[in-house]
C-alpha atoms as a PDB file:
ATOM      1  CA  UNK A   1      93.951 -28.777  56.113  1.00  0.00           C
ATOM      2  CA  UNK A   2      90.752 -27.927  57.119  1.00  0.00           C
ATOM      3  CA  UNK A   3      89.958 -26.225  53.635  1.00  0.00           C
ATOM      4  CA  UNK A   4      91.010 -29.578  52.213  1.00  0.00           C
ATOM      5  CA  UNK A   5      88.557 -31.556  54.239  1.00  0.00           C
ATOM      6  CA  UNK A   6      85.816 -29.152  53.619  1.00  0.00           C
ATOM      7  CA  UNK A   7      86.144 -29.257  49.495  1.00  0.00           C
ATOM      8  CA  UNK A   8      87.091 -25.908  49.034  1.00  0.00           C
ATOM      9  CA  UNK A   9      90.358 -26.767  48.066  1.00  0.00           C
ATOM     10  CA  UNK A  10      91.880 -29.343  45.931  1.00  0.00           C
ATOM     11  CA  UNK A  11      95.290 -30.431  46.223  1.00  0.00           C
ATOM     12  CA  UNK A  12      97.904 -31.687  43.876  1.00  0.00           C
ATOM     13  CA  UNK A  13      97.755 -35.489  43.811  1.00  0.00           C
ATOM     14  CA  UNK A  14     101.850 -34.672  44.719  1.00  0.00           C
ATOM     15  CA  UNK A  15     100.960 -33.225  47.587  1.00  0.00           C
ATOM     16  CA  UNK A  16      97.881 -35.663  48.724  1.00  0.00           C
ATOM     17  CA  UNK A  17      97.474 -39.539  49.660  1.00  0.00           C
ATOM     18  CA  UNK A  18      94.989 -42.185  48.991  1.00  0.00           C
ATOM     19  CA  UNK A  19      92.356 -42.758  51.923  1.00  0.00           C
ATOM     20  CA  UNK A  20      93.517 -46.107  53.361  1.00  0.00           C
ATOM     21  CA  UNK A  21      89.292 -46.971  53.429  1.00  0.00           C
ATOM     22  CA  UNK A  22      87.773 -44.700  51.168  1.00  0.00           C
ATOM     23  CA  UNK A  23      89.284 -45.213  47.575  1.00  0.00           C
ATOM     24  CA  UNK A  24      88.232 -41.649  46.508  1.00  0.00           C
ATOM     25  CA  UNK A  25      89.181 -39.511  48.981  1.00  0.00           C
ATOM     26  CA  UNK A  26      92.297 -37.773  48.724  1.00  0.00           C
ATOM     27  CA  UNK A  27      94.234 -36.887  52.385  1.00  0.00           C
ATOM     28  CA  UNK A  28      96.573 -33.641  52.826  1.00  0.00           C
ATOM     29  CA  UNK A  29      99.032 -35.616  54.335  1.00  0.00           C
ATOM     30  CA  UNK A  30     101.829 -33.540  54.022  1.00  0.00           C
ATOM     31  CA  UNK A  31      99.788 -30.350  55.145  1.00  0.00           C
ATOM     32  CA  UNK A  32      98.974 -32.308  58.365  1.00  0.00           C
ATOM     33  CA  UNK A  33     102.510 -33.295  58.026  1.00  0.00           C
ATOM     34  CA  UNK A  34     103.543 -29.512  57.989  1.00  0.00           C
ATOM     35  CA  UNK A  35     101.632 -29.313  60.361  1.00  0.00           C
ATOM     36  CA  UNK A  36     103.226 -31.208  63.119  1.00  0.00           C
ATOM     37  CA  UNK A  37     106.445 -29.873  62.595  1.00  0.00           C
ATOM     38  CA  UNK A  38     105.371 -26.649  64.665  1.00  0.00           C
ATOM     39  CA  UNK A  39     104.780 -29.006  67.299  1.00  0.00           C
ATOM     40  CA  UNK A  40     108.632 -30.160  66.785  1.00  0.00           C
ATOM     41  CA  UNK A  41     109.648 -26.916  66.422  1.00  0.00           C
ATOM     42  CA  UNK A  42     108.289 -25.795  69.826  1.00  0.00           C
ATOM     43  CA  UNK A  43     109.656 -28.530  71.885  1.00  0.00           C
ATOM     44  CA  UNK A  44     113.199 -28.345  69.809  1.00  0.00           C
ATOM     45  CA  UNK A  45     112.919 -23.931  71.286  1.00  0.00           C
ATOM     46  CA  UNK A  46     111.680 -25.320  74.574  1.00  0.00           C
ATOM     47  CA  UNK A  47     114.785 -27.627  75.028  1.00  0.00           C
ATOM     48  CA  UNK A  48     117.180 -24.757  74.013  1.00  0.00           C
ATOM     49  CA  UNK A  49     115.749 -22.139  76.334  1.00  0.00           C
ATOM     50  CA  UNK A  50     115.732 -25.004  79.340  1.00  0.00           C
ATOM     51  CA  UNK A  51     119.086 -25.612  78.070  1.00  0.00           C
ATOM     52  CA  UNK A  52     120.306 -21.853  78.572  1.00  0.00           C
ATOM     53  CA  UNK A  53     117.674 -20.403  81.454  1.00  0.00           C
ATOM     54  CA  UNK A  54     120.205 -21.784  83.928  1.00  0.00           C
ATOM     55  CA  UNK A  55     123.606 -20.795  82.905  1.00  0.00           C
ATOM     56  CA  UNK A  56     126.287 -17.794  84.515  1.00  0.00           C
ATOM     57  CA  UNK A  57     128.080 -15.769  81.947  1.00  0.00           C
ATOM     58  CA  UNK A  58     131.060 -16.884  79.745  1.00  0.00           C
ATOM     59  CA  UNK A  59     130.682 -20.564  77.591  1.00  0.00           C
ATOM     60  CA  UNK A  60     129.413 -23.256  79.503  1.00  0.00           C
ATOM     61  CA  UNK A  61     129.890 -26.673  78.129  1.00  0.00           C
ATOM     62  CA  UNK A  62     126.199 -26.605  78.269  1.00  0.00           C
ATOM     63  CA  UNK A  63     125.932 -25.099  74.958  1.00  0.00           C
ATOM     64  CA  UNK A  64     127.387 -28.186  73.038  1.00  0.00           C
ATOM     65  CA  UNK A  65     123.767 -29.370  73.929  1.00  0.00           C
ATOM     66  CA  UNK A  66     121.836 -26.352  72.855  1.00  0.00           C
ATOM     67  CA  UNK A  67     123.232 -26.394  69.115  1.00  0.00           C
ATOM     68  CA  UNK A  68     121.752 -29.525  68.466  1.00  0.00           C
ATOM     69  CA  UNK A  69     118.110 -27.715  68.981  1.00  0.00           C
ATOM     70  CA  UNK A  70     118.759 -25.404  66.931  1.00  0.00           C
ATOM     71  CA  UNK A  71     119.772 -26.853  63.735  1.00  0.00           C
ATOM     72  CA  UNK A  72     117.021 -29.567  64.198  1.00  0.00           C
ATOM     73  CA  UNK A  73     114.550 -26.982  64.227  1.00  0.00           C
ATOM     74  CA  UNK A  74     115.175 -25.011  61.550  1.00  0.00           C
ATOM     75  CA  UNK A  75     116.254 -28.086  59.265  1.00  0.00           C
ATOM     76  CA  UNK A  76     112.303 -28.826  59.711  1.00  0.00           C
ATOM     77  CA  UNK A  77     110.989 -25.406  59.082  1.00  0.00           C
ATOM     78  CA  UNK A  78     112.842 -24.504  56.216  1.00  0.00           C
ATOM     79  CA  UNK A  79     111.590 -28.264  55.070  1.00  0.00           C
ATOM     80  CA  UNK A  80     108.197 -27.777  55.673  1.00  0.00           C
ATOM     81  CA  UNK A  81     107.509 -24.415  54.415  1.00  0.00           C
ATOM     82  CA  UNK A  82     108.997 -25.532  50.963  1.00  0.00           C
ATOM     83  CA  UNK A  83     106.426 -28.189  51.294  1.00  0.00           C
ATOM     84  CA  UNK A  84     103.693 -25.854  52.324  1.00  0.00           C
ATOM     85  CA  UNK A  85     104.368 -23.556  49.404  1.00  0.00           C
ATOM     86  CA  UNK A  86     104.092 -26.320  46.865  1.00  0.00           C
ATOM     87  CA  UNK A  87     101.326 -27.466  47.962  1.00  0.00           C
ATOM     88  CA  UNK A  88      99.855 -24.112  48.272  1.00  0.00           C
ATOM     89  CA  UNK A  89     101.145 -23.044  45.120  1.00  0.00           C
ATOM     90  CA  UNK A  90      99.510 -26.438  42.955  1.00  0.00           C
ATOM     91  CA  UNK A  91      96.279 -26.468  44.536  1.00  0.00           C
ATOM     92  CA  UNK A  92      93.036 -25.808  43.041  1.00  0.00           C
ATOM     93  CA  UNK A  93      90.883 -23.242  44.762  1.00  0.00           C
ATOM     94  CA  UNK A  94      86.733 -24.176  44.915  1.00  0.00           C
ATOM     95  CA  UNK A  95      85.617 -20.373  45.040  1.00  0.00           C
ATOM     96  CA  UNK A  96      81.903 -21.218  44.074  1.00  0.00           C
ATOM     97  CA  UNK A  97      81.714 -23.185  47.284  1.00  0.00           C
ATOM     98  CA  UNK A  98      83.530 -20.942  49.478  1.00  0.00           C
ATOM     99  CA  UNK A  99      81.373 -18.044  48.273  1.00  0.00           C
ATOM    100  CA  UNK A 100      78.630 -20.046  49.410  1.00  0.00           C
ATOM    101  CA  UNK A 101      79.947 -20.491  52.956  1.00  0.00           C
ATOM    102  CA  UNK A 102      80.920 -17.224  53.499  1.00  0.00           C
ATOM    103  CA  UNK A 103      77.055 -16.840  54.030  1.00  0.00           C
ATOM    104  CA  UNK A 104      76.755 -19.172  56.485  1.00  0.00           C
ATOM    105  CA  UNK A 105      76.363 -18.620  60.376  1.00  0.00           C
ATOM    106  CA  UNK A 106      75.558 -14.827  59.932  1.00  0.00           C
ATOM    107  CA  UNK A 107      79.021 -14.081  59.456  1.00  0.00           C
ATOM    108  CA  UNK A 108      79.014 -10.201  58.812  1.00  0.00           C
ATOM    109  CA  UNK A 109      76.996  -9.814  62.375  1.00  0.00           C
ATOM    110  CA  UNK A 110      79.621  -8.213  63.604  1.00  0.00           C
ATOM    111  CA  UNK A 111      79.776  -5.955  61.116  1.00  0.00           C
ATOM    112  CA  UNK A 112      76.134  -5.080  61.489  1.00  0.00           C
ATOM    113  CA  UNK A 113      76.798  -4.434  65.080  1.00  0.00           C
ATOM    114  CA  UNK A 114      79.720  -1.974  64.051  1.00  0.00           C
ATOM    115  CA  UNK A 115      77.701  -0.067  61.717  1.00  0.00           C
ATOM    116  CA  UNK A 116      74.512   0.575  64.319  1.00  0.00           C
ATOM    117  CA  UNK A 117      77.620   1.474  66.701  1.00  0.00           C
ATOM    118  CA  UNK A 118      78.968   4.053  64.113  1.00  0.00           C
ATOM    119  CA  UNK A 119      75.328   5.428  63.529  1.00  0.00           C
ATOM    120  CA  UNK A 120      75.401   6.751  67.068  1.00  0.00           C
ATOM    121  CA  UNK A 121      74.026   3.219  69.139  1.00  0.00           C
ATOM    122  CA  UNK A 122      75.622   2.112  72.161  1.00  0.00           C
ATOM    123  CA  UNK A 123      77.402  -1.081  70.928  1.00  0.00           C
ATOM    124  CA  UNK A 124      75.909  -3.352  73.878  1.00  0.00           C
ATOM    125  CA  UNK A 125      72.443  -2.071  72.370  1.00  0.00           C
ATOM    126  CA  UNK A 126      73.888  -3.175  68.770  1.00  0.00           C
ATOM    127  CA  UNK A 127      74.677  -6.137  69.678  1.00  0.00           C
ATOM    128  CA  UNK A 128      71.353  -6.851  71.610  1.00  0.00           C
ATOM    129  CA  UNK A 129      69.604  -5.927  68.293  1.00  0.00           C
ATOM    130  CA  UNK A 130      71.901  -8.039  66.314  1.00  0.00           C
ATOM    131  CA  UNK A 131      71.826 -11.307  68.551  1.00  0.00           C
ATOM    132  CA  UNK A 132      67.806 -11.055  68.645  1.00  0.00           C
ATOM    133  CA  UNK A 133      67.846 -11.278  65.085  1.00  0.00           C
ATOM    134  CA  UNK A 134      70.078 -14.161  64.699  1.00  0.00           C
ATOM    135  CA  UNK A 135      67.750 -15.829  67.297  1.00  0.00           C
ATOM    136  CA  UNK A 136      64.954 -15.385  65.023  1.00  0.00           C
ATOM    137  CA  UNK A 137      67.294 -16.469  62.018  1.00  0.00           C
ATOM    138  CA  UNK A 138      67.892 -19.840  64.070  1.00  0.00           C
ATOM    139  CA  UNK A 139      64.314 -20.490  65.028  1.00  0.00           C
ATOM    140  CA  UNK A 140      63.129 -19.758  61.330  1.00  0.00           C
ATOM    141  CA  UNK A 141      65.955 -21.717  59.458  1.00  0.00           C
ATOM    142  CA  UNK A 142      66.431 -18.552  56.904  1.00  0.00           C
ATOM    143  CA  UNK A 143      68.808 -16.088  56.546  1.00  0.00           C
ATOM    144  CA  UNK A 144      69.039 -12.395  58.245  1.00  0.00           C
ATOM    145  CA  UNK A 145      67.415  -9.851  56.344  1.00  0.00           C
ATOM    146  CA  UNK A 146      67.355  -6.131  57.105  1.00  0.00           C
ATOM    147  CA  UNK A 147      63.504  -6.041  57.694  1.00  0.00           C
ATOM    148  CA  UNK A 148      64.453  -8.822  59.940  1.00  0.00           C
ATOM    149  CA  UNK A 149      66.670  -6.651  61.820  1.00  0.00           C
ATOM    150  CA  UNK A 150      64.502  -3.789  61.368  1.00  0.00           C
ATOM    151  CA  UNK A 151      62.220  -5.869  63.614  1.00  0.00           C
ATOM    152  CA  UNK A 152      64.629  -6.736  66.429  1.00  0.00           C
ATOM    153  CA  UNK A 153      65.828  -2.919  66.601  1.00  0.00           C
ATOM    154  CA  UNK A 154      61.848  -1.929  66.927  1.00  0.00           C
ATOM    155  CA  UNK A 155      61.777  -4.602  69.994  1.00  0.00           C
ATOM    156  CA  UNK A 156      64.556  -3.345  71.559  1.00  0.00           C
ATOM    157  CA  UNK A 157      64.758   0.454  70.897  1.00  0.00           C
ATOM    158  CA  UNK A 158      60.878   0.676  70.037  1.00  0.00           C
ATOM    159  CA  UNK A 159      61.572   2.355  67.135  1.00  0.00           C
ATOM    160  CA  UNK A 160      62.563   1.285  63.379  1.00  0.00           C
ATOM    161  CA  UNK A 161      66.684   0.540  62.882  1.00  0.00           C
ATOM    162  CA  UNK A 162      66.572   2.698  59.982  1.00  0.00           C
ATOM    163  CA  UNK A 163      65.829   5.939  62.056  1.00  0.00           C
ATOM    164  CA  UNK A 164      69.546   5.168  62.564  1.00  0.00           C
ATOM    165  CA  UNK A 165      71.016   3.798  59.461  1.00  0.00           C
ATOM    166  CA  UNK A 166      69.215   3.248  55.634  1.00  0.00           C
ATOM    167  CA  UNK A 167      68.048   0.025  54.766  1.00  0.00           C
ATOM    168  CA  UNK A 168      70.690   0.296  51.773  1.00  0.00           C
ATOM    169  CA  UNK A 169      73.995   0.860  53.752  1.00  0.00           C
ATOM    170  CA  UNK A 170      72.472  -2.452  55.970  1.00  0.00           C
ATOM    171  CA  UNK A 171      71.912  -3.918  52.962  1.00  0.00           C
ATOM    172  CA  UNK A 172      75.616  -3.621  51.767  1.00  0.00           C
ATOM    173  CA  UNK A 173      76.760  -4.754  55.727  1.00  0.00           C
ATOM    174  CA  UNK A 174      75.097  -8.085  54.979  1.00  0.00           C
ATOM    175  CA  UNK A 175      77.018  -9.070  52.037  1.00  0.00           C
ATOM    176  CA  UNK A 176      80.058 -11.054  53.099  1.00  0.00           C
ATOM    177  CA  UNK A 177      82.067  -9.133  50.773  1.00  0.00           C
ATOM    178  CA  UNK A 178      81.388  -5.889  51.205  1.00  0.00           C
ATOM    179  CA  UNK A 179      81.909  -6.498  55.223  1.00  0.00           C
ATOM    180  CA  UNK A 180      85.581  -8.132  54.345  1.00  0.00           C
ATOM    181  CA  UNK A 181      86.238  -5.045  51.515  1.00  0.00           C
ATOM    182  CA  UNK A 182      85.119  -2.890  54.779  1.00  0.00           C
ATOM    183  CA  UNK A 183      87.849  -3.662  56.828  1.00  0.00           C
ATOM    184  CA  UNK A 184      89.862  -1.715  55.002  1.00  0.00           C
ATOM    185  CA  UNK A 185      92.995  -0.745  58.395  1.00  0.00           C
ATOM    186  CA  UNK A 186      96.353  -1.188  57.689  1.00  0.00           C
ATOM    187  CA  UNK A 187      96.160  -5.069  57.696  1.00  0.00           C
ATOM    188  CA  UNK A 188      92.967  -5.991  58.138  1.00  0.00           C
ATOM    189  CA  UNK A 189      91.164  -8.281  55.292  1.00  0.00           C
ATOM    190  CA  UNK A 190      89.966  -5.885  52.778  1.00  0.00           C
ATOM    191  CA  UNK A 191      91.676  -6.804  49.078  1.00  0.00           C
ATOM    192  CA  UNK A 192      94.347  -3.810  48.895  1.00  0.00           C
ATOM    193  CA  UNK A 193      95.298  -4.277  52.481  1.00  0.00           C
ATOM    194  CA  UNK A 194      95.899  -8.069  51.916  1.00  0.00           C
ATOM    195  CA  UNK A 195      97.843  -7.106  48.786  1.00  0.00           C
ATOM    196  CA  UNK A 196     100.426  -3.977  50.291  1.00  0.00           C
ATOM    197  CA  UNK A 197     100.765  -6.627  53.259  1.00  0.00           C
ATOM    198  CA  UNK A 198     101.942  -9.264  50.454  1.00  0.00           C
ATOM    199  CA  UNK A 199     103.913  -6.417  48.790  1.00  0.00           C
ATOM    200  CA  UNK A 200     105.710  -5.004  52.139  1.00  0.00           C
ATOM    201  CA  UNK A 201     106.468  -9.194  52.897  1.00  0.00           C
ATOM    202  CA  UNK A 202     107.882  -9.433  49.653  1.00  0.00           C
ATOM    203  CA  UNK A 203     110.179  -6.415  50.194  1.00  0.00           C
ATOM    204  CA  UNK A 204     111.389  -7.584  53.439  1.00  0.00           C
ATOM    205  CA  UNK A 205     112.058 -11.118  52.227  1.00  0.00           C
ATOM    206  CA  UNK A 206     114.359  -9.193  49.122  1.00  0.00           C
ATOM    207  CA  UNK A 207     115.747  -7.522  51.830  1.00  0.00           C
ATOM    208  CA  UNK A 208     116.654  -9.872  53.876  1.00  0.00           C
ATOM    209  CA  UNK A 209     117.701 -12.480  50.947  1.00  0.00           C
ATOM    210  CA  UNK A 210     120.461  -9.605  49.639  1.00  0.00           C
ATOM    211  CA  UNK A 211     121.626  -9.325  53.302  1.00  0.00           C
ATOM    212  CA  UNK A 212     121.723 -13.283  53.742  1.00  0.00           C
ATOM    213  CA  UNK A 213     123.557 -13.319  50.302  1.00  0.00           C
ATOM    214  CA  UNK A 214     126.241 -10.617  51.435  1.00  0.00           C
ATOM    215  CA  UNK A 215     126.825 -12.618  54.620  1.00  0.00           C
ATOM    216  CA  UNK A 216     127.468 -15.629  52.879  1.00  0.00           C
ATOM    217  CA  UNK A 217     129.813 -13.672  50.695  1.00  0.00           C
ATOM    218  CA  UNK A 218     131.724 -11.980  53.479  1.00  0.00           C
ATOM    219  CA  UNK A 219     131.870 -15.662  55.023  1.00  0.00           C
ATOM    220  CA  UNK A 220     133.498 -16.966  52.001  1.00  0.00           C
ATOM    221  CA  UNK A 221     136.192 -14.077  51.797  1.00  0.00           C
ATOM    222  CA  UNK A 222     137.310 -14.759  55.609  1.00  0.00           C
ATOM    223  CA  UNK A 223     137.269 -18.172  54.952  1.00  0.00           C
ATOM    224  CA  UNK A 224     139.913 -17.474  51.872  1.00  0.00           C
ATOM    225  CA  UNK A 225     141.658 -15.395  53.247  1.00  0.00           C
ATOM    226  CA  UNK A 226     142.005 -17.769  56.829  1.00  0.00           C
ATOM    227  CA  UNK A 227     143.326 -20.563  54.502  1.00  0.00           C
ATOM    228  CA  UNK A 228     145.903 -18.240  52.437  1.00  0.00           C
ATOM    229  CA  UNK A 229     146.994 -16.989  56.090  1.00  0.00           C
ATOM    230  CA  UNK A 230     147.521 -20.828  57.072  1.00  0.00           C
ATOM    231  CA  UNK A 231     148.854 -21.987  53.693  1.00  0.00           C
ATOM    232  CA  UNK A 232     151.575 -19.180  54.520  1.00  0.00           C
ATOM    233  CA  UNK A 233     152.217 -20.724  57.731  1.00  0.00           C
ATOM    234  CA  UNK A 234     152.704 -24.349  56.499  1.00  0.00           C
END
């Protein structure tokens, strides 16, 4: 939703809705829509758990009440992720522009911070060198620049940053993309890792669509072979 709001992504008109004010602005209704059904979802759980907190062992008549919350809730949350994955699915993404944000409010400081941390700098001394450089990023309205930070570290360590670390590996630390294709841990944001975490979801949504399609199968047996055991019966 907020992606939507911000231009970086455009939505199917299918999935969108005039602006009741503004003829050309298109609304993600039915993300905000999606939205709100985690809101029903939570009070639909909170009901059920109030529902069986209380109860001694054995069936309680109390439980005629708790199915209700069930089957409400996931009614809406099968609903809305179908929704959520059209929507996702037809949408246009703005990269150009999101490229161009990923620059904005020093984003990779942290990863600057990591890297003087690696090099052999206490981190609270990174991040002292770091945060007086964004100060001076502020006050100067331009972006931070590795001689910029080369000044903050000769402030606060009285010598140059790159008696620690070369100007080219800050250099790299900077770009937004090489900090995300850093994080590179078993599902942290680098490219492969966000793929093998799509590939092991995808496995264990095969997985558990053959299971779901063997219980449905085993249901349909007993439920033959309960009627031929009544039909003999009759």
């Amino acid at each position: 939703v907020i992606f939507a709001n911000k231009g970086y992504i455009e939505l199917s008109d299918d999935y969108s809705s005039t602006s009741s004010i503004m003829p050309q602005k298109k609304n993600p209704d039915t993300l905000e829509l999606t939205r709100a059904v985690a809101g029903d979802a939570v009070g639909e759980l909170t009901g059920l758990l109030t529902t069986l907190k209380g109860l001694p062992r054995a069936y309680n008549r109390d439980l005629q009440r708790a199915h209700p919350h069930t089957f409400r809730a996931v009614d809406a949350v099968v609903e809305a992720s179908s929704i959520a994955a059209g929507a996702v699915a037809t949408a246009e993404w703005n990269e150009s522009a999101m490229a161009a944000a990923a620059d904005d409010g020093f984003a990779t400081a942290t990863g600057i911070a990591d890297l003087l941390a690696m090099a052999g700098l206490p981190f609270r001394t990174a991040h002292e060198v770091v945060a007086l450089a964004a100060e001076e990023s502020e006050r100067s309205g331009s972006d931070v620049t590795a001689g910029m930070l080369n000044e903050a570290a000769e402030e606060v360590l009285g010598e140059s940053l790159f008696a620690y670390v070369d100007e080219g590996s800050v250099e790299t630390a900077l770009d937004p993309a090489a900090s995300v294709a850093s994080r590179d841990s078993r599902g942290g944001p680098a490219a492969e890792q966000v793929t093998a975490s799509i590939s092991r979801a995808r496995e264990t949504l095969a997985t558990d669509s053959d299971d779901l399609t063997a219980r449905r199968e085993r249901l349909a047996d007993a439920a033959e072979r309960l009627h031929r055991e009544v039909d003999g019966y009759v």
